[in-house]
C-alpha atoms as a PDB file:
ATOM      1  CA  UNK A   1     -13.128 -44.641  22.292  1.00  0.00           C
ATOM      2  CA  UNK A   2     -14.134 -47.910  19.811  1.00  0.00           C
ATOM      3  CA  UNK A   3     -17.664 -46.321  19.896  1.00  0.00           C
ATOM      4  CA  UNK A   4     -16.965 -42.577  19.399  1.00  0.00           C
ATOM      5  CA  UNK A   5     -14.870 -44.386  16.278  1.00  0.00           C
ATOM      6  CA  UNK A   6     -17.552 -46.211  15.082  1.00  0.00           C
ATOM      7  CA  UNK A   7     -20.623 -43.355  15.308  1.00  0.00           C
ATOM      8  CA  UNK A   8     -18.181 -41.675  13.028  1.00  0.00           C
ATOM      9  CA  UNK A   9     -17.646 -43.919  10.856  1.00  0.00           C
ATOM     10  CA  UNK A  10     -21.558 -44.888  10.502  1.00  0.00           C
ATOM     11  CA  UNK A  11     -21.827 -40.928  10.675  1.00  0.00           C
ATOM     12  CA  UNK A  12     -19.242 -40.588   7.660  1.00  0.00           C
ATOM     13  CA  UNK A  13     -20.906 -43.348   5.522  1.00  0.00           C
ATOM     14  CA  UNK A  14     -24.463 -41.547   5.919  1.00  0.00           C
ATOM     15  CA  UNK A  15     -22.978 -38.647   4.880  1.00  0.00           C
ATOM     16  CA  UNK A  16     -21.066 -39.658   1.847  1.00  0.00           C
ATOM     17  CA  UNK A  17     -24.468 -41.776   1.089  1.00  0.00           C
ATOM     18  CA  UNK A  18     -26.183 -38.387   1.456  1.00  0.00           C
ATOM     19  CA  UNK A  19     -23.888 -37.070  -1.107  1.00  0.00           C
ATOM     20  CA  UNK A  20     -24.434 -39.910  -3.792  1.00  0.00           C
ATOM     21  CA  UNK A  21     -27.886 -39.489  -3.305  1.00  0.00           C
ATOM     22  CA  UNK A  22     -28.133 -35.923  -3.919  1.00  0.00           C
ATOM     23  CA  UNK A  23     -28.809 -36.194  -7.866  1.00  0.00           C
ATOM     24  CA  UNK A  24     -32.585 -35.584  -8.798  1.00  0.00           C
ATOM     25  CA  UNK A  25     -34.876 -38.207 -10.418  1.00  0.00           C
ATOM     26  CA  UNK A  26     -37.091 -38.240 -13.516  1.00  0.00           C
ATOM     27  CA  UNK A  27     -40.033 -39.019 -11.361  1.00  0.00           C
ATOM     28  CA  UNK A  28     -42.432 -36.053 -11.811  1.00  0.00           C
ATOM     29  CA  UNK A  29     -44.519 -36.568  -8.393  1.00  0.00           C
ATOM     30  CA  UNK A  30     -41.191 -36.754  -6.523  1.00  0.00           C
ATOM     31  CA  UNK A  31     -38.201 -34.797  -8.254  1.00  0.00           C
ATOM     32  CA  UNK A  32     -35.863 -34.700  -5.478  1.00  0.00           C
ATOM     33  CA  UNK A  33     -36.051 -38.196  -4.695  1.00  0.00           C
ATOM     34  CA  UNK A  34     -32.468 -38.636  -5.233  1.00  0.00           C
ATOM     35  CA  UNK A  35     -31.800 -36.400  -2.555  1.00  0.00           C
ATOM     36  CA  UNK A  36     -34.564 -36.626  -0.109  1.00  0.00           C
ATOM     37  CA  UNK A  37     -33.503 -40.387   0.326  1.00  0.00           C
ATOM     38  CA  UNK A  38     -30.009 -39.708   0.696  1.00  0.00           C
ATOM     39  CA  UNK A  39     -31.042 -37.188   3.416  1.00  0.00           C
ATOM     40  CA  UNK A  40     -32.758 -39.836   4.982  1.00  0.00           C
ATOM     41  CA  UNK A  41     -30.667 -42.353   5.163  1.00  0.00           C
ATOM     42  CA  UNK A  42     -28.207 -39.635   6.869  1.00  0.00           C
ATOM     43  CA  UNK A  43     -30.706 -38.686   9.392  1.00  0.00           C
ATOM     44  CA  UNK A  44     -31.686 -42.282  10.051  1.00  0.00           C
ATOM     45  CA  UNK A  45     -28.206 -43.072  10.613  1.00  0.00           C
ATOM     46  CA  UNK A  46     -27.452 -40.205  13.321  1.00  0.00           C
ATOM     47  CA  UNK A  47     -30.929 -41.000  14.700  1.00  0.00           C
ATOM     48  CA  UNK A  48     -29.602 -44.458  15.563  1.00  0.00           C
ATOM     49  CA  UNK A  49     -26.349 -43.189  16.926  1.00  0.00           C
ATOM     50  CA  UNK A  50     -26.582 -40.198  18.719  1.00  0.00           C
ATOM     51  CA  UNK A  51     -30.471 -39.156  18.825  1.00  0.00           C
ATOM     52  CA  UNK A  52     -31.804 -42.256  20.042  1.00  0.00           C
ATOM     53  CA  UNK A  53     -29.151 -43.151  22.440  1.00  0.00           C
ATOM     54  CA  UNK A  54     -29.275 -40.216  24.138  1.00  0.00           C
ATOM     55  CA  UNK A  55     -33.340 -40.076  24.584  1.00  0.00           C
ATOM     56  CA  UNK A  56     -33.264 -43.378  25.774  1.00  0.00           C
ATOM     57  CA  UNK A  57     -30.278 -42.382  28.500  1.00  0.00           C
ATOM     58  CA  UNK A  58     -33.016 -38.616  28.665  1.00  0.00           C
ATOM     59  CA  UNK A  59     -35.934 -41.118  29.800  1.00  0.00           C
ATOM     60  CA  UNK A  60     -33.748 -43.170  32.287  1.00  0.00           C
ATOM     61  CA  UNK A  61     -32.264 -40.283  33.981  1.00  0.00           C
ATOM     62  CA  UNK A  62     -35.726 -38.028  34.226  1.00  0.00           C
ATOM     63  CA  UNK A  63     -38.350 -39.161  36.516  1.00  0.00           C
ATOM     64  CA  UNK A  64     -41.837 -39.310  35.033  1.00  0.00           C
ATOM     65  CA  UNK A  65     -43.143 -35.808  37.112  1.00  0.00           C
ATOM     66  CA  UNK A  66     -39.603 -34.019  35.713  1.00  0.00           C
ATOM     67  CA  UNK A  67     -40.291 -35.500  31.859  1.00  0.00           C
ATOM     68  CA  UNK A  68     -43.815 -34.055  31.540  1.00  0.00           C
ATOM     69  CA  UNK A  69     -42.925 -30.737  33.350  1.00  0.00           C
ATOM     70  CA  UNK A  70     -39.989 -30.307  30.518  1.00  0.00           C
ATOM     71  CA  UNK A  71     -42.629 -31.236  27.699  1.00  0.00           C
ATOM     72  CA  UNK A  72     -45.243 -29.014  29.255  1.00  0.00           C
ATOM     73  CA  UNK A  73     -42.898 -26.215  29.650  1.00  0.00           C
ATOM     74  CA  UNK A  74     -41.883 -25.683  25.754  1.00  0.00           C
ATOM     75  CA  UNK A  75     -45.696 -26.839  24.757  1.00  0.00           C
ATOM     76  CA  UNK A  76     -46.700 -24.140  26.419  1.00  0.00           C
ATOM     77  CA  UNK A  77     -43.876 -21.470  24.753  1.00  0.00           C
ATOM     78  CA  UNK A  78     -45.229 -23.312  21.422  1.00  0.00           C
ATOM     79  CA  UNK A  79     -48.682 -22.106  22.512  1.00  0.00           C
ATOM     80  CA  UNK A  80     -47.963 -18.634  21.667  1.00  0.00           C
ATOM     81  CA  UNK A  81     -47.156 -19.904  17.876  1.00  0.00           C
ATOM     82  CA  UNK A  82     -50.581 -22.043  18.249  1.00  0.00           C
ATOM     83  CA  UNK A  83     -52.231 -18.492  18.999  1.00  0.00           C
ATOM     84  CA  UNK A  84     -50.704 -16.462  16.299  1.00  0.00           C
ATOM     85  CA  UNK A  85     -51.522 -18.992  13.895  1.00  0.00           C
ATOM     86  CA  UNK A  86     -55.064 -19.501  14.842  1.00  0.00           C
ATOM     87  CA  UNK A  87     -55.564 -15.683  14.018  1.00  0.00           C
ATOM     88  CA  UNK A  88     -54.165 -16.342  10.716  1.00  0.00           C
ATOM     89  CA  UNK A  89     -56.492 -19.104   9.810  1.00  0.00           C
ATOM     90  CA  UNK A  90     -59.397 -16.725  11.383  1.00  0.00           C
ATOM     91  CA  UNK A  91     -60.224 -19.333  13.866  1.00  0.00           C
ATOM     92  CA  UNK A  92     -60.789 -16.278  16.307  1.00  0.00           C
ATOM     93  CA  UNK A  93     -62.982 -18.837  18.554  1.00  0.00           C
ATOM     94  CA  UNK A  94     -60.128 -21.128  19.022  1.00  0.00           C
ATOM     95  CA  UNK A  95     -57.679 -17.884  19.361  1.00  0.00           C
ATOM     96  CA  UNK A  96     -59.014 -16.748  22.331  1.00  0.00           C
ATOM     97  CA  UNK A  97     -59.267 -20.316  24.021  1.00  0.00           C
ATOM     98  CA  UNK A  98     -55.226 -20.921  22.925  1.00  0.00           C
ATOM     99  CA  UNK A  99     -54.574 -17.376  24.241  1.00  0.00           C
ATOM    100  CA  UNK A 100     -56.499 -18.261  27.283  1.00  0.00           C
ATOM    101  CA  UNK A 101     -54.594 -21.531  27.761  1.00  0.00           C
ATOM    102  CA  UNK A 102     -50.961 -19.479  27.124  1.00  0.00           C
ATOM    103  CA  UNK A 103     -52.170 -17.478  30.257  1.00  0.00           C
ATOM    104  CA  UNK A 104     -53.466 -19.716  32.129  1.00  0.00           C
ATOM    105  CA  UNK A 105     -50.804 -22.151  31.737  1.00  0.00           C
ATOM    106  CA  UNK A 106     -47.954 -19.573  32.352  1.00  0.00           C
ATOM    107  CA  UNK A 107     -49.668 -18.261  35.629  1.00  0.00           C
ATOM    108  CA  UNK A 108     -51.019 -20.779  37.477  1.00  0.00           C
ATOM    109  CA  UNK A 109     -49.175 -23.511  35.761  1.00  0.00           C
ATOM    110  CA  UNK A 110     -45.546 -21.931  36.616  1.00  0.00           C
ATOM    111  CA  UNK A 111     -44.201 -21.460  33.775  1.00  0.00           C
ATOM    112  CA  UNK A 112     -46.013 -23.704  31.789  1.00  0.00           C
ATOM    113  CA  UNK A 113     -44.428 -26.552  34.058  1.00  0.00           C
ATOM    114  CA  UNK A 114     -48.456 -27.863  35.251  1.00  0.00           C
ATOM    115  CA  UNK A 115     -51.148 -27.875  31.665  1.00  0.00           C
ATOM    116  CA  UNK A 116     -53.483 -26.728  34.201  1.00  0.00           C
ATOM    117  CA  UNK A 117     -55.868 -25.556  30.917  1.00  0.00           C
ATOM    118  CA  UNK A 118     -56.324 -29.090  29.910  1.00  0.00           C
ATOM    119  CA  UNK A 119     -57.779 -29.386  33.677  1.00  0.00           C
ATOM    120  CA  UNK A 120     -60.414 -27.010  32.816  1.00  0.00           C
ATOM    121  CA  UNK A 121     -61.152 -28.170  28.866  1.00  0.00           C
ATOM    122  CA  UNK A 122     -59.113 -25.788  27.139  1.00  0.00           C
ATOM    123  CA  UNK A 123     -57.270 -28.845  25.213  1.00  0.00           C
ATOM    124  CA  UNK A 124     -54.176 -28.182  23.629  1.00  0.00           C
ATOM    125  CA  UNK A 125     -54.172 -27.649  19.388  1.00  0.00           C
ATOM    126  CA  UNK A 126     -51.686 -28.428  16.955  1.00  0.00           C
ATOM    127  CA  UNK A 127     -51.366 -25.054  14.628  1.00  0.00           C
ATOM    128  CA  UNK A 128     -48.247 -23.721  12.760  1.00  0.00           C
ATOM    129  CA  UNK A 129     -46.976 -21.463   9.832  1.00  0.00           C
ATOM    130  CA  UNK A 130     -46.995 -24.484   7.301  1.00  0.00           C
ATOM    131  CA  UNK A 131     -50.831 -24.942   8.445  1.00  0.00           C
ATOM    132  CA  UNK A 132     -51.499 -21.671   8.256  1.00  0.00           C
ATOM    133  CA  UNK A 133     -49.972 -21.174   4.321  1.00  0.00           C
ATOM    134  CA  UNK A 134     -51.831 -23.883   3.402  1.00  0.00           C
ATOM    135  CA  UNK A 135     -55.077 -22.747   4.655  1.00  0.00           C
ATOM    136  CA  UNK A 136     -54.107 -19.514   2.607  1.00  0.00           C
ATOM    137  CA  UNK A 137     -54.049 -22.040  -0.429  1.00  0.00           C
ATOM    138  CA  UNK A 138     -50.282 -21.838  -1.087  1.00  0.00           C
ATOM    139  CA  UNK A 139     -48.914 -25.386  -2.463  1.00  0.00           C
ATOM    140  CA  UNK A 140     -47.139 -27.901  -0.898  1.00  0.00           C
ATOM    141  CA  UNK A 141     -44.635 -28.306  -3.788  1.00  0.00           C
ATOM    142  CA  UNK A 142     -42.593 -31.193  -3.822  1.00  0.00           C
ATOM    143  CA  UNK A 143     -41.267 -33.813  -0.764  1.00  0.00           C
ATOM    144  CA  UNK A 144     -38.149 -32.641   0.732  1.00  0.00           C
ATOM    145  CA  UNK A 145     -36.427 -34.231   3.458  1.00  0.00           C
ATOM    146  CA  UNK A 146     -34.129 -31.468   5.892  1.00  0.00           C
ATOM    147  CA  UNK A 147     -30.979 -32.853   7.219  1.00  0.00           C
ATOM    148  CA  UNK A 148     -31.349 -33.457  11.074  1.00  0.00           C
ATOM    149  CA  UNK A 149     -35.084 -32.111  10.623  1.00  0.00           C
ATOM    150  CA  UNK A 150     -36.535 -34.685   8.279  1.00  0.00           C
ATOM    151  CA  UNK A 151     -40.123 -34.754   6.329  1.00  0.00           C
ATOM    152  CA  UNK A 152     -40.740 -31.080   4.817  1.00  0.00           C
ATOM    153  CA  UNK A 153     -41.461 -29.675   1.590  1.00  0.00           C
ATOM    154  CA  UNK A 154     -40.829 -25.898   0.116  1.00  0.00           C
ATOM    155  CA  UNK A 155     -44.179 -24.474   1.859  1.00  0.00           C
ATOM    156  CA  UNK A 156     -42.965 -26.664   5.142  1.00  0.00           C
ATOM    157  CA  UNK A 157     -39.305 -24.430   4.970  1.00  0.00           C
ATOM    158  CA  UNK A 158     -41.058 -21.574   5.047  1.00  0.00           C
ATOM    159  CA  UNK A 159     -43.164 -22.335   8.056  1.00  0.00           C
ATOM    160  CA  UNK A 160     -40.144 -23.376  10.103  1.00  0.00           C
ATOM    161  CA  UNK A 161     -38.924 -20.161   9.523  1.00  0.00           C
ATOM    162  CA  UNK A 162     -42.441 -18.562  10.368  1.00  0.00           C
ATOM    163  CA  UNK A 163     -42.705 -20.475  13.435  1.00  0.00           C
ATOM    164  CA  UNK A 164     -39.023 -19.807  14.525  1.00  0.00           C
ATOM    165  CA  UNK A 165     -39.723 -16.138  14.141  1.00  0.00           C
ATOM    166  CA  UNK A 166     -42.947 -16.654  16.696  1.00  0.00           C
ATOM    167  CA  UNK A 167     -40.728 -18.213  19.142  1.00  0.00           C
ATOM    168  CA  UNK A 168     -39.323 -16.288  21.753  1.00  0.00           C
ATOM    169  CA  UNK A 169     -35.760 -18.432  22.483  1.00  0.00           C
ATOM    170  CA  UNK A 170     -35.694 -17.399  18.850  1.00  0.00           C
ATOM    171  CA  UNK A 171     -34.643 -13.836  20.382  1.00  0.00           C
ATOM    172  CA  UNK A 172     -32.514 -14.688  23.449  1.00  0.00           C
ATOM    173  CA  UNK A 173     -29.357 -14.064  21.784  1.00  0.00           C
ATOM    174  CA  UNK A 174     -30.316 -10.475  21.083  1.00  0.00           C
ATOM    175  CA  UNK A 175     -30.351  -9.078  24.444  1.00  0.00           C
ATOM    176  CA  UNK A 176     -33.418  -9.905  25.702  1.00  0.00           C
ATOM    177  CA  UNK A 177     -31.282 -10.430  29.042  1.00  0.00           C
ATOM    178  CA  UNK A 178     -28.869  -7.392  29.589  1.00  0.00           C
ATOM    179  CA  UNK A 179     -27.113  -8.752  32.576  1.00  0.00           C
ATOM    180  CA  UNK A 180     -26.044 -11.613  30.262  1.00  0.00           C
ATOM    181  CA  UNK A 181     -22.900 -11.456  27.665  1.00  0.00           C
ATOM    182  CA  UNK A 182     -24.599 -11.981  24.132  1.00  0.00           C
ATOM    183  CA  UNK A 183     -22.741 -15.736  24.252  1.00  0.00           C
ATOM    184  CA  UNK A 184     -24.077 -16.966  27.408  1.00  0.00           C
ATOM    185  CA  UNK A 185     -27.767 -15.866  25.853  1.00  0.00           C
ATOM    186  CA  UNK A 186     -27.072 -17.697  22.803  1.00  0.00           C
ATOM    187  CA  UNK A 187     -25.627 -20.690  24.525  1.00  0.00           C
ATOM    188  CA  UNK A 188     -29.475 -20.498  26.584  1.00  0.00           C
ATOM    189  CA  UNK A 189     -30.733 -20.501  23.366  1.00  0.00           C
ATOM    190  CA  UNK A 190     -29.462 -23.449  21.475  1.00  0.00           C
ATOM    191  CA  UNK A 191     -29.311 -25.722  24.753  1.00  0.00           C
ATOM    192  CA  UNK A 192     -33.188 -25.222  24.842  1.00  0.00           C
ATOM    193  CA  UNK A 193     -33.729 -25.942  21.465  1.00  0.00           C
ATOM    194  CA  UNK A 194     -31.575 -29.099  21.758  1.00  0.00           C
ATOM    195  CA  UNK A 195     -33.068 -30.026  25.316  1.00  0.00           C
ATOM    196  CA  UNK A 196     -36.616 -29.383  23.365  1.00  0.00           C
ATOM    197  CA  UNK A 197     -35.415 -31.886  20.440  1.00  0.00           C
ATOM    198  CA  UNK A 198     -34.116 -35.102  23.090  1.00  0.00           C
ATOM    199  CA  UNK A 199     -37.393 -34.294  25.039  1.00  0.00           C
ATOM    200  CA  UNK A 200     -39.430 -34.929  21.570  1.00  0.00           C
ATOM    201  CA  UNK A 201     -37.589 -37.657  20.551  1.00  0.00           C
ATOM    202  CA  UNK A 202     -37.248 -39.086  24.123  1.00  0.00           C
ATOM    203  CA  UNK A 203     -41.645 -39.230  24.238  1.00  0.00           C
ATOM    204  CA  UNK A 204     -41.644 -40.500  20.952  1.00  0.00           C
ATOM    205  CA  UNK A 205     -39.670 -43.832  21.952  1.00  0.00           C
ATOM    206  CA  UNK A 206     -42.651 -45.898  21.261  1.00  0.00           C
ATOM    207  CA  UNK A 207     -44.036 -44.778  18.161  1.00  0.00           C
ATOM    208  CA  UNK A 208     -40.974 -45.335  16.062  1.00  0.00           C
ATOM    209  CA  UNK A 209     -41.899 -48.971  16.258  1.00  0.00           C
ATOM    210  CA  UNK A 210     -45.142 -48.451  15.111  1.00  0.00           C
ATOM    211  CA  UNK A 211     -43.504 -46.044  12.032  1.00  0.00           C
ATOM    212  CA  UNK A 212     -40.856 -49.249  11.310  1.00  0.00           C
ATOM    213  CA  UNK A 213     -43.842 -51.992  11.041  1.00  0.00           C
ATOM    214  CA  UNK A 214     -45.560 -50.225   8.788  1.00  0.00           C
ATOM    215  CA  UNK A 215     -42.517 -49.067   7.120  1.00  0.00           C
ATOM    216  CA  UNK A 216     -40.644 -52.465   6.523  1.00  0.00           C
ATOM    217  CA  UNK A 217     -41.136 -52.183   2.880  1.00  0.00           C
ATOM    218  CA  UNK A 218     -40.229 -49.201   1.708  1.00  0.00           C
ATOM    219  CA  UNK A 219     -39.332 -46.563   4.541  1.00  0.00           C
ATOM    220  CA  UNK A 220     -38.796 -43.622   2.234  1.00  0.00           C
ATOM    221  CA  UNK A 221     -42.475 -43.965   0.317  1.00  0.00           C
ATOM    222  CA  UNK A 222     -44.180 -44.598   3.845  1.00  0.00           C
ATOM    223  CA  UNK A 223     -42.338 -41.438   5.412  1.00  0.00           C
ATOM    224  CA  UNK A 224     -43.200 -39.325   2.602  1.00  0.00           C
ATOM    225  CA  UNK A 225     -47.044 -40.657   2.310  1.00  0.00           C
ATOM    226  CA  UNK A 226     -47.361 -40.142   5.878  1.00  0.00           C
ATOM    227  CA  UNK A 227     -45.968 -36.750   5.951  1.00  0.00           C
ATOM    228  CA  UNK A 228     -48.769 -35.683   3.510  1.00  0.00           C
ATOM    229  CA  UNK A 229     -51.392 -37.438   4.889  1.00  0.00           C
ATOM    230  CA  UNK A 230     -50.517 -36.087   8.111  1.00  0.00           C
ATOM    231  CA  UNK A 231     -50.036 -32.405   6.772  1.00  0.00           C
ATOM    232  CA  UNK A 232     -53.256 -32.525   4.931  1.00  0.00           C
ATOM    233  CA  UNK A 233     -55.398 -34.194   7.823  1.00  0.00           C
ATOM    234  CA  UNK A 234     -54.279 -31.130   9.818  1.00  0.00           C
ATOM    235  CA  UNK A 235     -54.590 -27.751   7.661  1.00  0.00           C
ATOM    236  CA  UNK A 236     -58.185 -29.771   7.134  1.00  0.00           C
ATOM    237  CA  UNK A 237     -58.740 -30.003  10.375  1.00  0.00           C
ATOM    238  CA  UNK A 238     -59.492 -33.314  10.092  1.00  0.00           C
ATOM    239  CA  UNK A 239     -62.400 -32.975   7.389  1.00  0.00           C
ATOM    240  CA  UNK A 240     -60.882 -35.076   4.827  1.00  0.00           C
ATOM    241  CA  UNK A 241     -63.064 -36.529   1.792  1.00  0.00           C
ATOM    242  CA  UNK A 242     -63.695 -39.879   1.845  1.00  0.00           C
ATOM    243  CA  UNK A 243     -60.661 -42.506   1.478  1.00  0.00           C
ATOM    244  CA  UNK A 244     -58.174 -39.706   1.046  1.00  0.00           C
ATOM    245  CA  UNK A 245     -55.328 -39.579   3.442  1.00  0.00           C
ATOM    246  CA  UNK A 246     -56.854 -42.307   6.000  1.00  0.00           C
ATOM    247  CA  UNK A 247     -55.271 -41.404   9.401  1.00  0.00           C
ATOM    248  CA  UNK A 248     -53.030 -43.671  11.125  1.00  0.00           C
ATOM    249  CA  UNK A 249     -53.810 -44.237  14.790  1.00  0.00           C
ATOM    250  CA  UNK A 250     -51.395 -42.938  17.203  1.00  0.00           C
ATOM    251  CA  UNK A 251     -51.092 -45.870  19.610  1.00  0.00           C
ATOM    252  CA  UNK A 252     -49.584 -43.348  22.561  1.00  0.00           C
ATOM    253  CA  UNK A 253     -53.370 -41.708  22.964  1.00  0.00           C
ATOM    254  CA  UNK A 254     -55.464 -43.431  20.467  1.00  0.00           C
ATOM    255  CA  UNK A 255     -56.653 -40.309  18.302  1.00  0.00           C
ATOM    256  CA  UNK A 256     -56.682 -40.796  14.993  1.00  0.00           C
ATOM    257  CA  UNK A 257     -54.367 -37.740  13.555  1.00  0.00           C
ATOM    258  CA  UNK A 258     -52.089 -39.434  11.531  1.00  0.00           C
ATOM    259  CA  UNK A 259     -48.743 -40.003  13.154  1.00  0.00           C
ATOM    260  CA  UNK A 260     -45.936 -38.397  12.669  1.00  0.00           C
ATOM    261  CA  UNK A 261     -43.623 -40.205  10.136  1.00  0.00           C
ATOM    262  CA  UNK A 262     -40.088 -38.620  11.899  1.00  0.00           C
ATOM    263  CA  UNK A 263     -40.658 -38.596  15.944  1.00  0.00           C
ATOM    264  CA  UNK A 264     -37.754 -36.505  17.264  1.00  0.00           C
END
């Protein structure tokens, strides 16, 4: 009972920090700073008390073989986003190999439970809406930081909501089961968005220490440098000029995409 009390108090002080922080600045290359670190400062705060508690209690309870099947499972759902998107960009070489994977993966792989592509070099890629609007040459426009979702911008709205309309638990609430009641299909839906979330934020444990080093200045400017850097690295595929957006290295696998300033 003392801790449900004191989550909401931490909770309620976020909040009402959220709130004071909601003004805009005078700072042309980040107008909504006001706001965005407000936001943060929220979603920091209900990281600490609810997210990361219960990824920590995710990873104690799943056993390593049940953890990866979970992540494999939506990776492979978030395949058929990967796919779409890669036909947007007119990477038509790298569509069929995604497609390919999706099939592969959801036949032999049960589900998507096994990445048995990965066995055969069909490696997974990272494409999605905001990518693909980019690669269209629509702008960025300013930082913006999402309650509960963190790092975004107005482009990176608009692909959530792209990407959301690619994914098919987007459309289990409207009868895609007709032996379920339109409540027990939505109920499927949220739970595997939220078990999709604790999964995320469960494998990403070890790279929030990595994001605090770095960040033990100032959080806020390393989140939002980050986020670009990482943003840009990928709707370039990597082919950044010179000295402009230097990856960080992602100590979980070693590549050198830049990591992702909010693990969830």
């Amino acid at each position: 009972m003392q801790k449900k009390k004191q989550l909401m108090q931490a909770l309620s002080l976020a909040f009402f920090t959220f709130l004071s922080g909601c003004a805009t600045t005078n700072n042309a290359s980040d107008p909504l700073e006001g706001w965005n670190r407000g936001v943060q400062s929220f979603n920091d705060k209900f990281d600490d008390y609810a997210m990361k508690p219960v990824a920590k209690g995710y990873n104690w309870m799943m056993p390593e073989f049940a953890d990866q099947g979970v992540s494999n499972f939506f990776s492979n759902i978030n395949d058929i986003a990967v796919t779409i998107n890669d036909l947007l960009q007119f990477k038509l070489k790298q569509t069929g190999m995604d497609g390919s994977r999706f099939l592969l993966n959801s036949t032999a792989g049960l589900g998507g439970l096994f990445d048995v592509a990965s066995m055969i070099d069909l490696p997974k890629h990272h494409e999605d809406f905001d990518q693909t609007l980019g690669v269209w040459g629509v702008p960025a426009g300013p930082y913006l930081v999402l309650p509960l979702l963190g790092p975004s911008s107005p482009r990176g709205v608009t692909g959530l909501i792209g990407d959301a309309a690619m994914n098919p638990a987007t459309y289990v609430g409207f009868g895609a089961f007709p032996g379920l009641s339109s409540a027990v299909e939505a109920g499927i839906s949220s739970g595997m968005y939220v078990l999709n979330a604790i999964d995320k934020r469960a494998d990403n444990l070890a790279t929030e220490k990595v994001v605090s080093e770095a960040a033990s200045v100032d959080r806020y400017e390393f989140i939002k440098n980050a986020y670009f850097q990482r943003q840009n690295y990928l709707i370039s595929d990597g082919n950044l000029p010179e000295g402009e957006g230097d990856p960080l290295e992602n100590p979980e696998d070693g590549s050198l995409a830049p990591l992702d300033p909010h693990p969830r």
